[in-house]
Protein backbone atom coordinates (compact mmCIF):
# COMPACT_ATOMS: atom_id res chain seq x y z
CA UNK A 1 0.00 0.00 0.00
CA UNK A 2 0.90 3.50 -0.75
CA UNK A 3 1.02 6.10 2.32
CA UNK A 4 1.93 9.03 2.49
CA UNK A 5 3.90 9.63 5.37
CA UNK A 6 3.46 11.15 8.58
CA UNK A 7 7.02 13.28 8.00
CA UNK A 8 6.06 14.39 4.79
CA UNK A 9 2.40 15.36 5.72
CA UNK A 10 3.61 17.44 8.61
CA UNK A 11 6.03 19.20 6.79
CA UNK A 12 3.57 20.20 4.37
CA UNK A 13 0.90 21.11 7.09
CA UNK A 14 3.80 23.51 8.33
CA UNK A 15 4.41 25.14 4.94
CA UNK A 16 0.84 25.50 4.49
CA UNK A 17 0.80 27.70 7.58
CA UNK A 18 3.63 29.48 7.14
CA UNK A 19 2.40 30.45 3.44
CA UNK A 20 -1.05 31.94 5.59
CA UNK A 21 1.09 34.30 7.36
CA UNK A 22 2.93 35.45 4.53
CA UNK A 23 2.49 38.28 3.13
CA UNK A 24 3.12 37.75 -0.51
CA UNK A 25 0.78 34.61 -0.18
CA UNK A 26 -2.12 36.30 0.17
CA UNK A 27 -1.13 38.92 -2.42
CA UNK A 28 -4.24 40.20 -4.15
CA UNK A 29 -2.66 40.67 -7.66
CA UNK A 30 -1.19 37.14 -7.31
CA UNK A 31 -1.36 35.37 -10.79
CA UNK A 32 -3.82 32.69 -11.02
CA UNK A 33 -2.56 28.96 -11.10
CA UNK A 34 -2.07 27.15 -14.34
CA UNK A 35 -4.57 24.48 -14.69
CA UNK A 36 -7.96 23.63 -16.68
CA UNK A 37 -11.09 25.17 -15.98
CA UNK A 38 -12.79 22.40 -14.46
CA UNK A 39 -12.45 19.13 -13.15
CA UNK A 40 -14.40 15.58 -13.50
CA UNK A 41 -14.52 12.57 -11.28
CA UNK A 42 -13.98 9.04 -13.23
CA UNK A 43 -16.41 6.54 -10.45
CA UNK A 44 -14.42 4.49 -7.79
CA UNK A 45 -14.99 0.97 -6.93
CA UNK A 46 -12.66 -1.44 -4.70
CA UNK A 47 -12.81 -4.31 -2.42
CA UNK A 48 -11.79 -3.80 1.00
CA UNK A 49 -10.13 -7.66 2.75
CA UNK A 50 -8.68 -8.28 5.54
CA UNK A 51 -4.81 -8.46 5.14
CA UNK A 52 -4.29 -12.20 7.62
CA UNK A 53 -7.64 -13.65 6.25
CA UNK A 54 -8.23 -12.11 2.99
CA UNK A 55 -12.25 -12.43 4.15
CA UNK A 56 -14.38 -9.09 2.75
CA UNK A 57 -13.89 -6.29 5.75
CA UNK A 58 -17.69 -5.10 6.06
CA UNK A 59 -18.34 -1.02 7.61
CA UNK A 60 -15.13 0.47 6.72
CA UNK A 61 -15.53 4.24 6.27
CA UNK A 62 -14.00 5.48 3.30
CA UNK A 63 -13.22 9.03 2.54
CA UNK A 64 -12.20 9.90 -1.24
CA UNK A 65 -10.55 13.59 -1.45
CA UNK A 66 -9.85 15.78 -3.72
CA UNK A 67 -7.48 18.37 -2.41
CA UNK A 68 -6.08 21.21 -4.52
CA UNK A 69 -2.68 22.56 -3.97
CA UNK A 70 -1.44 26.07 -5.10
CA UNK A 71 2.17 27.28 -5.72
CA UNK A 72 4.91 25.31 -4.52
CA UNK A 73 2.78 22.32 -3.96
CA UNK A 74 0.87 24.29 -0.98
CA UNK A 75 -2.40 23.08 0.20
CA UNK A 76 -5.31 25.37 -0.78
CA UNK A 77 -8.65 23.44 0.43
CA UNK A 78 -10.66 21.23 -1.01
CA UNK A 79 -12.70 20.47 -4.16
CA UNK A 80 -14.69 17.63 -3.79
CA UNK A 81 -15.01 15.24 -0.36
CA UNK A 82 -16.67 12.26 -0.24
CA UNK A 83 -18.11 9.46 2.06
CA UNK A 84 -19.50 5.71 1.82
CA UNK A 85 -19.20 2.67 3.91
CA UNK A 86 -17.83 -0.75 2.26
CA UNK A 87 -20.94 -3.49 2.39
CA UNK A 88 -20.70 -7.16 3.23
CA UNK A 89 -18.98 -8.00 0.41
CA UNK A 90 -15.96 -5.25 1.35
CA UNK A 91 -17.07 -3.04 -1.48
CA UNK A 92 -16.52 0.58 -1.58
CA UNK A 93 -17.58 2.70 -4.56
CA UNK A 94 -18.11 6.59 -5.34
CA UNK A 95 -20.35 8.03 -7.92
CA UNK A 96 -18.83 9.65 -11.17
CA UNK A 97 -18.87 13.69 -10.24
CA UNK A 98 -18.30 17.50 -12.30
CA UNK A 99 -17.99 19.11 -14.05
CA UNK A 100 -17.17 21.32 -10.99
CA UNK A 101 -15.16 24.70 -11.60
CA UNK A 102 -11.75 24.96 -11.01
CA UNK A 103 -10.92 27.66 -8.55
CA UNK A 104 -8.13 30.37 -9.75
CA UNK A 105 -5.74 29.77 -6.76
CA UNK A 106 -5.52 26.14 -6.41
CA UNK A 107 -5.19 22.81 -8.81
CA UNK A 108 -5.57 18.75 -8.52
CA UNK A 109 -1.73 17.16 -8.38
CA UNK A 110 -1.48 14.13 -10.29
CA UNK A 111 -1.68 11.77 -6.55
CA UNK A 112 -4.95 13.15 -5.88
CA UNK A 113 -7.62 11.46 -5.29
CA UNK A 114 -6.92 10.18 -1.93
CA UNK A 115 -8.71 7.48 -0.12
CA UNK A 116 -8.94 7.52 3.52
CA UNK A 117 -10.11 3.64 5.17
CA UNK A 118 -10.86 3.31 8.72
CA UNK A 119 -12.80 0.64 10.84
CA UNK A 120 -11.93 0.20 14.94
CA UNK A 121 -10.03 -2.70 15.23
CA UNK A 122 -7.74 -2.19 12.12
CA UNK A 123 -4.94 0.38 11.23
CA UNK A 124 -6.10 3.20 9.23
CA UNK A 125 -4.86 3.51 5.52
CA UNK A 126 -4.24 7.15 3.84
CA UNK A 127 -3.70 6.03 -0.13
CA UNK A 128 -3.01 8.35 -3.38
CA UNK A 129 -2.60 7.47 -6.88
CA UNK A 130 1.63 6.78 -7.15
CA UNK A 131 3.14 9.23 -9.84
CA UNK A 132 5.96 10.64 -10.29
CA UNK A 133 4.32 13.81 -12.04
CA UNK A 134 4.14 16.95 -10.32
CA UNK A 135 2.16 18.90 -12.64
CA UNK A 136 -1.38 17.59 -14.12
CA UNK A 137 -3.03 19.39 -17.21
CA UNK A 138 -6.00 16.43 -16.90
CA UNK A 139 -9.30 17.51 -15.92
CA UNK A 140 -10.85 14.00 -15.84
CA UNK A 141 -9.44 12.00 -13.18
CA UNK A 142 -8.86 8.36 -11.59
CA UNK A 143 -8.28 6.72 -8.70
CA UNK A 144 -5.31 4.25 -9.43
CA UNK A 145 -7.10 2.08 -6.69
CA UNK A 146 -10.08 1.80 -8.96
CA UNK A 147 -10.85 -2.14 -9.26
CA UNK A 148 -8.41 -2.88 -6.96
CA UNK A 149 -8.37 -5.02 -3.65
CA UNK A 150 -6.71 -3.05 -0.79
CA UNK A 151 -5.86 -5.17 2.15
CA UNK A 152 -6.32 -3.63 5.77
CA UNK A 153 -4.25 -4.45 8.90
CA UNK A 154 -5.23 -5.36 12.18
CA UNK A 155 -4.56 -3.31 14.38
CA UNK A 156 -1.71 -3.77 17.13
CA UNK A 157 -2.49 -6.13 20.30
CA UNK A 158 -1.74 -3.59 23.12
CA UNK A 159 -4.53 -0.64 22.56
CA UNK A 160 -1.80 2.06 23.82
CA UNK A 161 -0.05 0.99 20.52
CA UNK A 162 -3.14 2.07 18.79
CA UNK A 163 -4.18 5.02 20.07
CA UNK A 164 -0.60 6.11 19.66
CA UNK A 165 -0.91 5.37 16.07
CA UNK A 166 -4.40 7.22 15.32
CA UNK A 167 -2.66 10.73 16.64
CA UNK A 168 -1.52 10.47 13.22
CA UNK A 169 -4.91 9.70 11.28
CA UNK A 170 -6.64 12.90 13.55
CA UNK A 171 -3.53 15.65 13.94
CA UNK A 172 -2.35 14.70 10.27
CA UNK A 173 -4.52 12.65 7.86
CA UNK A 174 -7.57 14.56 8.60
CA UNK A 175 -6.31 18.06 8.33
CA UNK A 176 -8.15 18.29 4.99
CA UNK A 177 -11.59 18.25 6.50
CA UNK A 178 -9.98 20.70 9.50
CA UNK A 179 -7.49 22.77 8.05
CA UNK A 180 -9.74 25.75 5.77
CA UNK A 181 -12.40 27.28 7.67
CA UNK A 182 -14.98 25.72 5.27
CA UNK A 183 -16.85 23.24 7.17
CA UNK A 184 -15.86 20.43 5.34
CA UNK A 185 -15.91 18.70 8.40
CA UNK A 186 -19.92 17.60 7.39
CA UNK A 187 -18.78 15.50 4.75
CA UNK A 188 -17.28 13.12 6.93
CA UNK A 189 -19.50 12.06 9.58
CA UNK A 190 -19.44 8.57 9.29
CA UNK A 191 -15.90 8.83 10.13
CA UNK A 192 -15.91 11.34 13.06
CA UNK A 193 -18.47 9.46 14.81
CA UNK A 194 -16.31 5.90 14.65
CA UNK A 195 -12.85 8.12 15.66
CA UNK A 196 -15.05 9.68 18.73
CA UNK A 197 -16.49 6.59 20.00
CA UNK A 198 -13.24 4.95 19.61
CA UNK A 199 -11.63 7.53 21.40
CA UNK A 200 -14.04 7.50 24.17
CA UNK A 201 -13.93 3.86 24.39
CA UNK A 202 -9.60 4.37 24.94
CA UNK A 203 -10.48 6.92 27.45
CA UNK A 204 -12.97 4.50 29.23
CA UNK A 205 -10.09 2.05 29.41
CA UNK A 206 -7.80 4.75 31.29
CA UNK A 207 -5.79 4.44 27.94
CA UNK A 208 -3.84 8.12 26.92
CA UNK A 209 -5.77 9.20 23.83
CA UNK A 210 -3.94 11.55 21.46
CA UNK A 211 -7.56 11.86 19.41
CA UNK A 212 -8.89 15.47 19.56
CA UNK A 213 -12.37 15.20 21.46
CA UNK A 214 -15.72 15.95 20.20
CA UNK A 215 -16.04 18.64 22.80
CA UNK A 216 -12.30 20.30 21.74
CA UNK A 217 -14.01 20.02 17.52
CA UNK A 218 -17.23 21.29 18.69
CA UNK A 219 -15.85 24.50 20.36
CA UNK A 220 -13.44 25.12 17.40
CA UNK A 221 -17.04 24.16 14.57
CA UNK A 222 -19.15 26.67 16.67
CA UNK A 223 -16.39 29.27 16.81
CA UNK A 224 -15.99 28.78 12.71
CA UNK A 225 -19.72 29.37 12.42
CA UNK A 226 -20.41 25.92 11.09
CA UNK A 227 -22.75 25.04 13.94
CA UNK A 228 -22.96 22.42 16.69
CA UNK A 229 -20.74 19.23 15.60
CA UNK A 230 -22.08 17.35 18.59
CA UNK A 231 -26.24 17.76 16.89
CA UNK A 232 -24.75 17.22 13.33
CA UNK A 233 -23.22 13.89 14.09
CA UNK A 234 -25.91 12.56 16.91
CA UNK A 235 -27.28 10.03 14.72
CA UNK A 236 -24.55 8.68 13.71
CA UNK A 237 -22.65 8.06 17.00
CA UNK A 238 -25.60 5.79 18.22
């Protein structure tokens, strides 16, 4: 499987907020990234199995993003997010989507989209299309995992070992739903409401939880004007 790394992710995370401090970033007469004018969505369908049995993994959460970048690779928000839940045969599959309208400041990079898997009891996977191409003039894309079978790990024995590793899938691989002021936080329920009752489970346990609480998210949603995170997601953390 192809990760992206929790080095590399951070270091962009810390360019992209050094660039929102900077003065020439937000530079009104900026020039307006080279790309097309709008983008398109080829469908996504894969087959989720567990990676010791190789049995279907039913009620993962999967998260395909779209994320567009602006100069010098910086994050810039996001253009399309989107949710489903793999069935009892460990499917997963996304509609076909766009055209949508590219906006001037940011483009897709050839890795994009990314897929984001996650059911309690197995280790989280964070997957993009492998390229070595920086630069994408396409404005149809693909998923290289499209028809694919993507095996998921168990997770480790010792549940300090896991919660130590999901700090990583909430401070880092779910920064794009987080990191732009935009709400996008709503298109991802299904997924907070598994991390949060995981979380809360670890904390019941008197395990050290590096997971960001619903009550820390739901000061920082209402304080964004998005609303109250803790009504949006009540159905689904039942």
């Amino acid at each position: 499987m192809i990760r992206r790394t929790w080095i590399a992710a951070a270091a962009s995370l810390l360019l992209r907020a050094v660039m929102i401090v900077s003065p020439a970033a937000c530079a009104a007469d900026a020039p307006p990234v080279p790309g097309p004018p709008t983008y398109r969505g080829l469908p996504i369908r894969a087959s989720i199995v567990d990676d010791e049995t190789g049995d279907p993994v039913e009620g993962v959460v999967a998260v395909a993003h779209w994320q567009l970048v602006g100069r010098g690779g910086l994050l810039e928000g996001n253009l399309k997010i989107m949710e489903t839940v793999s069935d009892s045969h460990g499917i997963i599959q996304f509609p076909a989507w766009g055209p949508l309208p590219r906006p001037p400041e940011g483009r897709l990079d050839a890795g994009q989209p990314g897929l984001l898997l996650f059911k309690q009891g197995y280790q989280y996977a964070h997957l993009f299309n492998v390229t070595v191409i920086d630069v994408d003039p396409r404005d149809t894309r693909a998923s290289d995992w499209d028809g694919k079978t993507i095996r998921l790990k168990r997770a480790p024995l010792w549940l300090q070992d896991y919660a130590n590793q999901l700090s990583l899938l909430d401070g880092v691989e779910m920064e794009f739903a987080f990191g732009y002021d935009d709400c996008a936080w709503k298109e991802i329920p299904r997924l907070l409401a598994a991390v949060f009752k995981l979380d809360r489970s670890l904390r019941d346990q008197h395990f050290e939880s590096s997971i960001t609480p619903l009550k820390a998210r739901e000061h920082n949603a209402l304080r964004e004007g998005c609303g109250s995170m803790e009504q949006y997601l009540r159905e689904y953390m039942k």
